[in-house]
C-alpha atoms as a PDB file:
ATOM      1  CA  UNK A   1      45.744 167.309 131.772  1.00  0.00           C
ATOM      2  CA  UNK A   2      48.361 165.451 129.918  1.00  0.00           C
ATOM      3  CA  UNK A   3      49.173 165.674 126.477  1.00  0.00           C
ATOM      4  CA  UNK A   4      50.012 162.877 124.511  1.00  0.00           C
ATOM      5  CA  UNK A   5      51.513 162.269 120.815  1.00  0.00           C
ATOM      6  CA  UNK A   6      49.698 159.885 118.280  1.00  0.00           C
ATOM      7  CA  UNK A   7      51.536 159.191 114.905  1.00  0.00           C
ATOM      8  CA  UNK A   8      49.747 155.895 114.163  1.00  0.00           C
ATOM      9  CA  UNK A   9      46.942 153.408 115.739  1.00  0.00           C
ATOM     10  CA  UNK A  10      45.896 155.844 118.529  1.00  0.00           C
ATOM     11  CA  UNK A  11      44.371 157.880 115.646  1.00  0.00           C
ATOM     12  CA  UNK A  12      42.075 155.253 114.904  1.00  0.00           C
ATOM     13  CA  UNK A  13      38.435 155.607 116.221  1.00  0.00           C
ATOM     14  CA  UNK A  14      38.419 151.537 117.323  1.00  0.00           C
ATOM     15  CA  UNK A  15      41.256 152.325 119.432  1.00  0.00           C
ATOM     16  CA  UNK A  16      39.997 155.550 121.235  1.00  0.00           C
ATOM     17  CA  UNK A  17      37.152 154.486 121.759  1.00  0.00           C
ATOM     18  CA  UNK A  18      38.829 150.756 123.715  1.00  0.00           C
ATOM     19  CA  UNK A  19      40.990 152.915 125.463  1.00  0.00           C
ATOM     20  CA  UNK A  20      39.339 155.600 126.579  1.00  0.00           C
ATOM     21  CA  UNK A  21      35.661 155.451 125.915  1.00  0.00           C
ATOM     22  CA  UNK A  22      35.174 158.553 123.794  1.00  0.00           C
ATOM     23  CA  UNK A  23      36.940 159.928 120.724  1.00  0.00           C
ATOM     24  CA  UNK A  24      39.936 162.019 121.340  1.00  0.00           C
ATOM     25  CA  UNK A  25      40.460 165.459 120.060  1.00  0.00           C
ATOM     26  CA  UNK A  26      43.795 167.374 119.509  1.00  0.00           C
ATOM     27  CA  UNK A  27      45.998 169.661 116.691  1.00  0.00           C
ATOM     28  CA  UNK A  28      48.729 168.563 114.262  1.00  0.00           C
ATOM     29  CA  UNK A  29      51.897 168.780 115.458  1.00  0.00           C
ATOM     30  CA  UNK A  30      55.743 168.094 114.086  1.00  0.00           C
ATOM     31  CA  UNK A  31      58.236 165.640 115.779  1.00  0.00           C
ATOM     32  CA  UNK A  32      62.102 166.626 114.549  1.00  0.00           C
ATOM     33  CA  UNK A  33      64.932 164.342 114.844  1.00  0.00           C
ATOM     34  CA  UNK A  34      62.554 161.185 114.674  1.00  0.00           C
ATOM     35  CA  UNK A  35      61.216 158.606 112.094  1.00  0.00           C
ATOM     36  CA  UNK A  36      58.980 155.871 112.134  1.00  0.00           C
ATOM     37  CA  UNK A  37      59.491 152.842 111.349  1.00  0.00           C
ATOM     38  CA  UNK A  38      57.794 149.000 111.311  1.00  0.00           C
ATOM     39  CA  UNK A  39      56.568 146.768 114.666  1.00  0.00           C
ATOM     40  CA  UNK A  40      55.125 143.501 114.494  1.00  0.00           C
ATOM     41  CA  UNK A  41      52.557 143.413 117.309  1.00  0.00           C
ATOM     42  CA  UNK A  42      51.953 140.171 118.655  1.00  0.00           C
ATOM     43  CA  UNK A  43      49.350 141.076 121.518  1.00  0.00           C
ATOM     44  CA  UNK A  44      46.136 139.569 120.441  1.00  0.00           C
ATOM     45  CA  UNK A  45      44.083 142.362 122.156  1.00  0.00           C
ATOM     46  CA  UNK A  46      45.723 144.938 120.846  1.00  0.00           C
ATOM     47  CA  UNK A  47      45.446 143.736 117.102  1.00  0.00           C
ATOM     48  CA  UNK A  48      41.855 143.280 117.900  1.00  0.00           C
ATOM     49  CA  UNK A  49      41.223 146.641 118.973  1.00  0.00           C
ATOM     50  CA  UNK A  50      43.713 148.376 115.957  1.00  0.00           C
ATOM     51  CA  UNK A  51      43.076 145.223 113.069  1.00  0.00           C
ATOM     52  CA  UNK A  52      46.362 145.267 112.364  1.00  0.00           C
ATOM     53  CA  UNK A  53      49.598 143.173 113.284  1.00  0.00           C
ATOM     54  CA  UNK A  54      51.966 145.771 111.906  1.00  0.00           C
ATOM     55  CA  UNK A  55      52.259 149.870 114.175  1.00  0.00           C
ATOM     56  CA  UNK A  56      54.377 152.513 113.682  1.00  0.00           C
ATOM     57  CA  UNK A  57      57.245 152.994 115.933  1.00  0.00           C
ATOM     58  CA  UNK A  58      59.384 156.530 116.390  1.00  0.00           C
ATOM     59  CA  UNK A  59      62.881 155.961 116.471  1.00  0.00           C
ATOM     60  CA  UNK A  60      65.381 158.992 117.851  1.00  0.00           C
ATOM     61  CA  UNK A  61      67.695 159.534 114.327  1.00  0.00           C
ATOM     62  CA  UNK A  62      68.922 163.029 115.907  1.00  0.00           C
ATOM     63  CA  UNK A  63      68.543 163.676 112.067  1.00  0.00           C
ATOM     64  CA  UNK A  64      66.689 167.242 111.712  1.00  0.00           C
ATOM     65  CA  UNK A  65      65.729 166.276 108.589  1.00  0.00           C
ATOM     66  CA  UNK A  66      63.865 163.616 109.739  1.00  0.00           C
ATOM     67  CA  UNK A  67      60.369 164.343 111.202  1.00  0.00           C
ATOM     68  CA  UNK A  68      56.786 162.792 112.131  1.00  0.00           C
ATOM     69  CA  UNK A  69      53.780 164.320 111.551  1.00  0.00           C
ATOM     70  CA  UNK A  70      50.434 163.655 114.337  1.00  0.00           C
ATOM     71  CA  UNK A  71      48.168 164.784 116.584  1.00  0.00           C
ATOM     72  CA  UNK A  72      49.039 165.848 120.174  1.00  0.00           C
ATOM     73  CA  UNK A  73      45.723 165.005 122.023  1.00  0.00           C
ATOM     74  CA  UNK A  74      44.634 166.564 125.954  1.00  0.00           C
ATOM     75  CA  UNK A  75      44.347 163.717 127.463  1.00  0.00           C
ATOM     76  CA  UNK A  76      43.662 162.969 131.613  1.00  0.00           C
ATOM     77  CA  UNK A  77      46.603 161.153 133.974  1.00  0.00           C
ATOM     78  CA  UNK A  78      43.965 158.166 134.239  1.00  0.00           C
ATOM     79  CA  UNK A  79      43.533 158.003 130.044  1.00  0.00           C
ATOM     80  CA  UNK A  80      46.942 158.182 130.108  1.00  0.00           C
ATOM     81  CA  UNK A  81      47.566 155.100 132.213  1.00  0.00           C
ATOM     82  CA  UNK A  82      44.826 153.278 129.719  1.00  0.00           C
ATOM     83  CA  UNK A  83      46.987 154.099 127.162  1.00  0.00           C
ATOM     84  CA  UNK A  84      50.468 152.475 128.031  1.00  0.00           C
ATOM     85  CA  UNK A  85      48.156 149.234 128.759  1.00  0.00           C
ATOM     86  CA  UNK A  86      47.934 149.518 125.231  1.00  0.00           C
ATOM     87  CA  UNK A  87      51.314 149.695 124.009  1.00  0.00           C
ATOM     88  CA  UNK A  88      53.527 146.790 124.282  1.00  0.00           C
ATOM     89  CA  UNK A  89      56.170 146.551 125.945  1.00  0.00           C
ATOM     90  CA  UNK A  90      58.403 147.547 122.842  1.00  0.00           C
ATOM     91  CA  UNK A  91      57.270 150.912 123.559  1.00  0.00           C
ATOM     92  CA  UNK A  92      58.596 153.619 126.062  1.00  0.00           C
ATOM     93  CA  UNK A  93      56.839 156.071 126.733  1.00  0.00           C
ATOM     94  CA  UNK A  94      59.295 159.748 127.303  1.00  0.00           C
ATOM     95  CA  UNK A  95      58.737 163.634 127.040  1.00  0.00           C
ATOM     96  CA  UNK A  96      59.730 164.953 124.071  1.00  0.00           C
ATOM     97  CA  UNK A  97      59.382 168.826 122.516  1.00  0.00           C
ATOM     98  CA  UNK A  98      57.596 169.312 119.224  1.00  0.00           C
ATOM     99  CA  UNK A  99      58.527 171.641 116.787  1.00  0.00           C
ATOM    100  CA  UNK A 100      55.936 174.080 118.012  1.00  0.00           C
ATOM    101  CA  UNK A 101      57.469 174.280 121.424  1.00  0.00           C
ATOM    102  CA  UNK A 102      54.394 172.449 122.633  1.00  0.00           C
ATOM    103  CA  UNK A 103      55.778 169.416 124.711  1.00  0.00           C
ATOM    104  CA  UNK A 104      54.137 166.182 125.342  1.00  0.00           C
ATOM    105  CA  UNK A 105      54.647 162.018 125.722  1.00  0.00           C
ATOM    106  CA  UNK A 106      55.288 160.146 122.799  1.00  0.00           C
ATOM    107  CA  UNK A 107      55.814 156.160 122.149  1.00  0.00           C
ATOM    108  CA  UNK A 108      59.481 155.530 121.237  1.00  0.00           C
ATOM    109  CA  UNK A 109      61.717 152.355 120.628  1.00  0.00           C
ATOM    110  CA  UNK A 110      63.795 151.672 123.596  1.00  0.00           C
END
């Protein structure tokens, strides 16, 4: 299993569901040293499936005061792959360490 980060559109039911078929289920977790900020999507599909031209983005500050709160979801090596079909390529996709030692991918400006 692989565990994966959500702080914005891969919350959303619509999206889950597009992605990977079923609805995804995981616990709050804290992201230190990051913030999120504004993307304009321009990927047809993928404001379809999220209604909205406008995702969150995390951006390294190394800033401890900075954080993002959302949900670290078990999620399989295949889902995964479904997953950064979604993201555009503004995203990377790295390994990062949450605040409860728990570690897992998260989407990240380049």
């Amino acid at each position: 299993m692989e565990k994966l980060f959500s702080y914005g559109t891969l919350q959303l039911e619509s999206v889950q569901m597009a992605n990977f078929g079923r609805r995804l289920h995981g616990n709050h977790e804290v992201l230190k040293n990051y913030k999120v900020l504004d993307l304009e999507i321009k990927d047809k599909k993928v404001i379809e499936q999220s209604g909205k031209n406008i995702h969150p983005i995390a951006m390294y500050t190394g800033n401890p005061a900075d954080e993002i709160e959302g949900i670290l979801y078990e999620i399989t090596k295949e889902e995964l792959k479904h997953s950064d079909e979604y993201e555009v390529s503004d995203y990377k996709r790295i390994l990062v360490t949450f605040e409860s030692g728990n570690q897992g991918w998260i989407y990240t400006s380049h």
